[in-house]
N, C-alpha and C. Protein backbone atom coordinates (compact mmCIF):
# COMPACT_ATOMS: atom_id res chain seq x y z
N UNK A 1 30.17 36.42 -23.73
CA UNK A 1 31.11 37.31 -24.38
C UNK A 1 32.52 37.00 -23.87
N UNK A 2 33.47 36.82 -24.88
CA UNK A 2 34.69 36.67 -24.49
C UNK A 2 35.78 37.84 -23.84
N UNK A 3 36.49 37.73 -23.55
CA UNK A 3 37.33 39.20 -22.81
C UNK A 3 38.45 38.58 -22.16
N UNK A 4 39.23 39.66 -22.50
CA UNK A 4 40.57 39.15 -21.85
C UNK A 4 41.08 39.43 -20.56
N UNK A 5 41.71 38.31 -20.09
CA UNK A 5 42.13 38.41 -18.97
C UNK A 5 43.40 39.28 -18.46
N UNK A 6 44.01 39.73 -19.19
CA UNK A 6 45.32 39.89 -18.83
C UNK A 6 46.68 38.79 -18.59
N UNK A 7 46.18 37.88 -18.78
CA UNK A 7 47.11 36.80 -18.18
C UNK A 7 47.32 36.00 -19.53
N UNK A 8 47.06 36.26 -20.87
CA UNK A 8 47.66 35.77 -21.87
C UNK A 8 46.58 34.83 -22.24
N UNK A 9 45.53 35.07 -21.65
CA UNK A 9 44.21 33.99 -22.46
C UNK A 9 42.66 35.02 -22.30
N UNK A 10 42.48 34.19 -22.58
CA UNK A 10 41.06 34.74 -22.50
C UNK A 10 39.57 33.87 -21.75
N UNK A 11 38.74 34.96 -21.33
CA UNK A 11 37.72 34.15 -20.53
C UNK A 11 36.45 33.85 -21.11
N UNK A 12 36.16 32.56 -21.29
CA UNK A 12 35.04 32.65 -22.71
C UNK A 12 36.06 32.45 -23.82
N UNK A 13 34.66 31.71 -24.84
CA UNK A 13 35.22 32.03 -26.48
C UNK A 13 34.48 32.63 -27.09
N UNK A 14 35.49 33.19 -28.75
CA UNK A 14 34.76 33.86 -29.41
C UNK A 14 33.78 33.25 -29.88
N UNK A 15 32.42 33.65 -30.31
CA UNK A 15 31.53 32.60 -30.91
C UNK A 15 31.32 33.24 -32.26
N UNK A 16 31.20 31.70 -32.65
CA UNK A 16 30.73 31.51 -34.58
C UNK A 16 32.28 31.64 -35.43
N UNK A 17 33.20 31.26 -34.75
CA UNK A 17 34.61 30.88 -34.94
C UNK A 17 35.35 30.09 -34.78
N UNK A 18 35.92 29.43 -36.05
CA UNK A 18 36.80 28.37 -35.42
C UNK A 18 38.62 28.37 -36.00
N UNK A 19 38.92 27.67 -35.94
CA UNK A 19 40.65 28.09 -36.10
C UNK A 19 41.00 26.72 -36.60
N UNK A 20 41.87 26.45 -37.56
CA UNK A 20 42.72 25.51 -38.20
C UNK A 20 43.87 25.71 -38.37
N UNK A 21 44.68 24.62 -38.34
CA UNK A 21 45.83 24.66 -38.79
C UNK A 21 46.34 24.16 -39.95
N UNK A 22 46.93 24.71 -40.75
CA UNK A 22 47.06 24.82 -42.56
C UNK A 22 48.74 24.39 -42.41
N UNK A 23 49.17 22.91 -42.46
CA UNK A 23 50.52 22.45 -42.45
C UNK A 23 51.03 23.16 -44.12
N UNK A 24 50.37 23.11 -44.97
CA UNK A 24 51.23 23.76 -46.32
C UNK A 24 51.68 25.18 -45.84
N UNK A 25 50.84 26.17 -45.28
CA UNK A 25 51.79 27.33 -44.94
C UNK A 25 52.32 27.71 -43.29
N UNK A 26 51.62 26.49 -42.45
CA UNK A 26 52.57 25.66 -40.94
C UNK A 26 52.22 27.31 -40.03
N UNK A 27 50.55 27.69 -40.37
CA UNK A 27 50.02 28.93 -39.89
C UNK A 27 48.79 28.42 -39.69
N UNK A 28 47.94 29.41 -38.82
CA UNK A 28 46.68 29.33 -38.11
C UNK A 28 45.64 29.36 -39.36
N UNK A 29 44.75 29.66 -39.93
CA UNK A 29 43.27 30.37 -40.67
C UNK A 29 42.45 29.85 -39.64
N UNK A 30 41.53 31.20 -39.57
CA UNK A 30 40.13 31.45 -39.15
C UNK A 30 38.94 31.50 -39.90
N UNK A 31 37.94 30.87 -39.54
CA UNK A 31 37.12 30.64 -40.14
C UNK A 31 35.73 30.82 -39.72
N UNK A 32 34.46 31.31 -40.28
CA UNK A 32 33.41 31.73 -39.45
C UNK A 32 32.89 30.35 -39.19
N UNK A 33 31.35 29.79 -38.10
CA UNK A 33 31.27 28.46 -38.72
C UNK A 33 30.34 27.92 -39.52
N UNK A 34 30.53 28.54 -40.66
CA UNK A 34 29.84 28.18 -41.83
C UNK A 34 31.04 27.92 -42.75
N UNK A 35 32.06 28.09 -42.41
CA UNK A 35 33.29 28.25 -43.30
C UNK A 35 34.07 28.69 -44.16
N UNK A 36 33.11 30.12 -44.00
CA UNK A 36 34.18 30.80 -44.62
C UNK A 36 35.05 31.68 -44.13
N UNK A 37 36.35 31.18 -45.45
CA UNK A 37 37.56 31.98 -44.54
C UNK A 37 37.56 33.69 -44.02
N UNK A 38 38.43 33.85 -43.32
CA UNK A 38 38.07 35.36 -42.64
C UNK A 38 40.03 35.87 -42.87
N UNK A 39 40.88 34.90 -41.92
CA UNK A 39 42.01 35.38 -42.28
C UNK A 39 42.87 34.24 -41.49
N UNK A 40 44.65 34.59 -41.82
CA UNK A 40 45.62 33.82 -41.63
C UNK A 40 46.41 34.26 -40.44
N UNK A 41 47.01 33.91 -39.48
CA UNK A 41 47.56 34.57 -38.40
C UNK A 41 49.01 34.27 -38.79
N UNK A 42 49.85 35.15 -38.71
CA UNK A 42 51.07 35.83 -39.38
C UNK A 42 52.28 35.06 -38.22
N UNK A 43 52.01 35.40 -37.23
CA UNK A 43 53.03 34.60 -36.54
C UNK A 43 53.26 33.34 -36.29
N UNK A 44 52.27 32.53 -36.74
CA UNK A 44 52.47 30.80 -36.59
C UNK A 44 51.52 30.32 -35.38
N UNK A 45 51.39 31.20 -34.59
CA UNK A 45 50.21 30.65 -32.98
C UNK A 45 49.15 30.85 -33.28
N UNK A 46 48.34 30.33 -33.05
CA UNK A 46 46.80 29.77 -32.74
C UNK A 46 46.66 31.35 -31.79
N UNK A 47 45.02 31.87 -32.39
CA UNK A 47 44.26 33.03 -31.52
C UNK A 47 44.13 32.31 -30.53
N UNK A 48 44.24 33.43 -29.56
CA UNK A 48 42.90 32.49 -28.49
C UNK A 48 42.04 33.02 -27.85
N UNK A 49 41.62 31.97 -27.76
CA UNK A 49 39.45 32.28 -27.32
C UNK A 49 39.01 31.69 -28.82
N UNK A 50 39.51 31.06 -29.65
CA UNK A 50 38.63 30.49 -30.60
C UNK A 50 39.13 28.92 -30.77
N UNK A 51 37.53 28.39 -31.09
CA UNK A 51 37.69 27.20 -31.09
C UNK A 51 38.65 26.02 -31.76
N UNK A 52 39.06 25.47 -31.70
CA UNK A 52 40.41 24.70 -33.06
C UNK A 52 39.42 23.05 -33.39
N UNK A 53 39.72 22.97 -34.67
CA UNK A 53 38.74 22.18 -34.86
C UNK A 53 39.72 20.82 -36.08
């Protein structure tokens, strides 16, 4: 199980998640890993605790 540290990361990853980066809108999407999409992260950074693929 993942959980945060306090220190701006996290310990562990989330599982059955992975993260891309989408240069047409130069933002994160998440994705379960079967692939389907879940959502877009609004500020431009990568979650973390999930995998980038």
């Amino acid at each position: 199980m993942a959980k945060n540290t306090g220190l701006g990361g996290r310990s562990g990853a989330v599982s059955n998640r992975v993260q891309k980066y989408n240069p047409l809108t130069d933002k994160w999407d998440k994705f379960t890993r079967d692939g389907h999409y879940i959502k877009t992260k609004s500020d431009g950074q990568p979650w973390k605790g999930i995998s980038k693929s």
